[in-house]
Protein backbone atom coordinates (compact mmCIF):
# COMPACT_ATOMS: atom_id res chain seq x y z
CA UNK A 1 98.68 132.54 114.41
CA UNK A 2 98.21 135.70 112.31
CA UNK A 3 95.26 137.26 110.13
CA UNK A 4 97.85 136.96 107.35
CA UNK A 5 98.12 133.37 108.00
CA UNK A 6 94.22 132.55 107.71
CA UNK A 7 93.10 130.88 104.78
CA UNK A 8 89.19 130.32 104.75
CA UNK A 9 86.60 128.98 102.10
CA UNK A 10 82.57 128.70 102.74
CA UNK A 11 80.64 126.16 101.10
CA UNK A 12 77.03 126.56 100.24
CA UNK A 13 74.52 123.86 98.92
CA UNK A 14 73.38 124.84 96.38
CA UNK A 15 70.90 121.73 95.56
CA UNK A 16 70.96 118.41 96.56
CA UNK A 17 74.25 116.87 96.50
CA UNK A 18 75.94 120.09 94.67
CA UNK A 19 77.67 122.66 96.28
CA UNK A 20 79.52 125.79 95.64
CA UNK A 21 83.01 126.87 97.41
CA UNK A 22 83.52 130.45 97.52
CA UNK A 23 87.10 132.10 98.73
CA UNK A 24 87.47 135.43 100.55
CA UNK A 25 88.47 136.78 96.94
CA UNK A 26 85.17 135.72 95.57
CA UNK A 27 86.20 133.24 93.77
CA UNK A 28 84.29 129.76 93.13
CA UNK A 29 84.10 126.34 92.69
CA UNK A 30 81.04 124.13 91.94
CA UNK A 31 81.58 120.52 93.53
CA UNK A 32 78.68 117.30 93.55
CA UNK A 33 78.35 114.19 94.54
CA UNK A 34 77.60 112.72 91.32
CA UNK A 35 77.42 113.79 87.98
CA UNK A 36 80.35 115.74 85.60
CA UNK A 37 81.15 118.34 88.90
CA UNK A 38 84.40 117.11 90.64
CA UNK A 39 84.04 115.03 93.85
CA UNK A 40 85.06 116.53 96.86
CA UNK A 41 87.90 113.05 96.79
CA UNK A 42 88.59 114.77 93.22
CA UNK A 43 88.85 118.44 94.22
CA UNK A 44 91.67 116.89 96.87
CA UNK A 45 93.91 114.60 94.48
CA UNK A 46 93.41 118.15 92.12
CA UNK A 47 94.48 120.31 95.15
CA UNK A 48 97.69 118.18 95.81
CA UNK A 49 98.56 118.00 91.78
CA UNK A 50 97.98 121.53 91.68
CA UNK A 51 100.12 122.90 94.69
CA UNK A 52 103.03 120.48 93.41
CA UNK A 53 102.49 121.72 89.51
CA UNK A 54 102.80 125.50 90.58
CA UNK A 55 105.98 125.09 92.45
CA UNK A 56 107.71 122.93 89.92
CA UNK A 57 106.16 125.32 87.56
CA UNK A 58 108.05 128.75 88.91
CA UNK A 59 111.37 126.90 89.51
CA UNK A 60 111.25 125.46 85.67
CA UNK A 61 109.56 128.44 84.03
CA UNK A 62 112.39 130.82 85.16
CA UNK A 63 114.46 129.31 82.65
CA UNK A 64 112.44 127.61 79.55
CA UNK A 65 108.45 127.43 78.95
CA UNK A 66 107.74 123.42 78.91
CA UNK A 67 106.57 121.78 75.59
CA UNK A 68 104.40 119.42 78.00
CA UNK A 69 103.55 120.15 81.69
CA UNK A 70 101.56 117.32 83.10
CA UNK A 71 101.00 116.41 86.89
CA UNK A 72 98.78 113.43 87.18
CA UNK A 73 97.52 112.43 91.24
CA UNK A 74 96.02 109.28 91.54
CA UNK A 75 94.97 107.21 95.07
CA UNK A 76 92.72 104.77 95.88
CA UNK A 77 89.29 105.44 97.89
CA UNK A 78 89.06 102.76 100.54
CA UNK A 79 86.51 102.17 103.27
CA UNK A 80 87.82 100.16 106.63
CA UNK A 81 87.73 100.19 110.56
CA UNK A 82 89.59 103.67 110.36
CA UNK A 83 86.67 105.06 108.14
CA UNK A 84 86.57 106.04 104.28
CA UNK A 85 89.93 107.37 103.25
CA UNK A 86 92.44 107.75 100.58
CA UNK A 87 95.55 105.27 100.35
CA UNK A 88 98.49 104.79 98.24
CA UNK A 89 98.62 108.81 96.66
CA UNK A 90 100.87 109.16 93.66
CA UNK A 91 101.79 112.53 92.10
CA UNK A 92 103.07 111.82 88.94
CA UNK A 93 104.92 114.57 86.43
CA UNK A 94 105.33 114.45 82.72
CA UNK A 95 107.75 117.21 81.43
CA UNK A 96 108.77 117.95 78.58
CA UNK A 97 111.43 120.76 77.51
CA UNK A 98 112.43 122.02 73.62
CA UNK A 99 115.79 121.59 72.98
CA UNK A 100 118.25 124.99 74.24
CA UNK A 101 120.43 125.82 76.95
CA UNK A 102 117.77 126.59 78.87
CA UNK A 103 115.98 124.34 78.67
CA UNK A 104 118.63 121.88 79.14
CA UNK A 105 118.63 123.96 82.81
CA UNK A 106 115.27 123.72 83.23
CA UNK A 107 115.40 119.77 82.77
CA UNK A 108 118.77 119.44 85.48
CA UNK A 109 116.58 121.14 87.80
CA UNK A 110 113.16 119.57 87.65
CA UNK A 111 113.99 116.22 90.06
CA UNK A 112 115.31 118.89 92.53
CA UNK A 113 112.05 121.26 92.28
CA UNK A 114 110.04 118.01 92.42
CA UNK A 115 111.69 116.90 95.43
CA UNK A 116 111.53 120.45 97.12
CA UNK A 117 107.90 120.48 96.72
CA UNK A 118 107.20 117.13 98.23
CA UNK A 119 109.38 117.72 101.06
CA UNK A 120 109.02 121.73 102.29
CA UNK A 121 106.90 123.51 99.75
CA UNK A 122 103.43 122.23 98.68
CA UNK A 123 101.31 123.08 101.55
CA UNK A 124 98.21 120.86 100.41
CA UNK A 125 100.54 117.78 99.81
CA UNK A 126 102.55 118.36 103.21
CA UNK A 127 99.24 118.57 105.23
CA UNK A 128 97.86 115.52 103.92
CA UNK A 129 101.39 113.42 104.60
CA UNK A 130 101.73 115.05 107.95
CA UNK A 131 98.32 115.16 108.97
CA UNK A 132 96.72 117.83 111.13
CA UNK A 133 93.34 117.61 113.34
CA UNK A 134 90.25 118.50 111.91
CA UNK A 135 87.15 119.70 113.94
CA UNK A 136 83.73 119.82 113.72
CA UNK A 137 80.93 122.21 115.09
CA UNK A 138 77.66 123.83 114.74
CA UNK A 139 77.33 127.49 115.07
CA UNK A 140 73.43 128.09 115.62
CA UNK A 141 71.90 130.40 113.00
């Protein structure tokens, strides 16, 4: 492994049962438990739809700008002997093209970019399907 492959984020409460994820670019993201704030469930079905949209995005964009670019992830939250868990995850993309050459181009190659995603490209979506140990520790202040 490489510094250049590294990817890191630090999470801070921030009151009870909100929290705050910062990256190493300084940029955030206010999570919570309850309330308006995305779920930490919802801030993974977002990261899947979100690495999927972005590939399917640059392969499509490169030849016409979508009328409608929808990726909608969807799963269901179950709790069992294996622990709590997410089940049955569905990306699902709604498309939409204006009519043109290129955009007839963009439309032939959207199954394709969809597929290439799923299967080699989105990182978040690949993890998740091919699963990876997590660990766990406590570094003492």
């Amino acid at each position: 492994m490489t510094e250049d492959s590294l990817r890191s984020v630090a999470v801070e409460r921030t009151a009870t049962g909100h929290f705050t994820a910062t990256n190493a670019r300084g940029g955030t993201i206010s999570f919570a438990t309850e309330g308006a704030e995305f779920t930490p469930v919802e801030l993974l079905l977002a990261a899947i739809g979100g690495c999927t949209a972005v590939d399917v995005d640059v392969a499509t964009a490169r030849h016409a700008e979508a009328d409608r670019f929808l990726v909608t992830v969807t799963g269901h939250k179950v709790s069992d002997e294996q622990g709590n868990r997410m089940t049955d995850l569905a990306v699902t993309f709604s498309v939409a093209f204006p009519d043109g050459e290129e955009a007839d181009r963009a439309r032939a190659i959207l199954p394709r970019a969809v597929k290439a995603s799923h299967d080699r490209l989105c990182t978040v979506s690949r993890t998740v399907e091919i699963g990876t140990p997590v660990t766990a520790t406590i570094q003492e202040p």
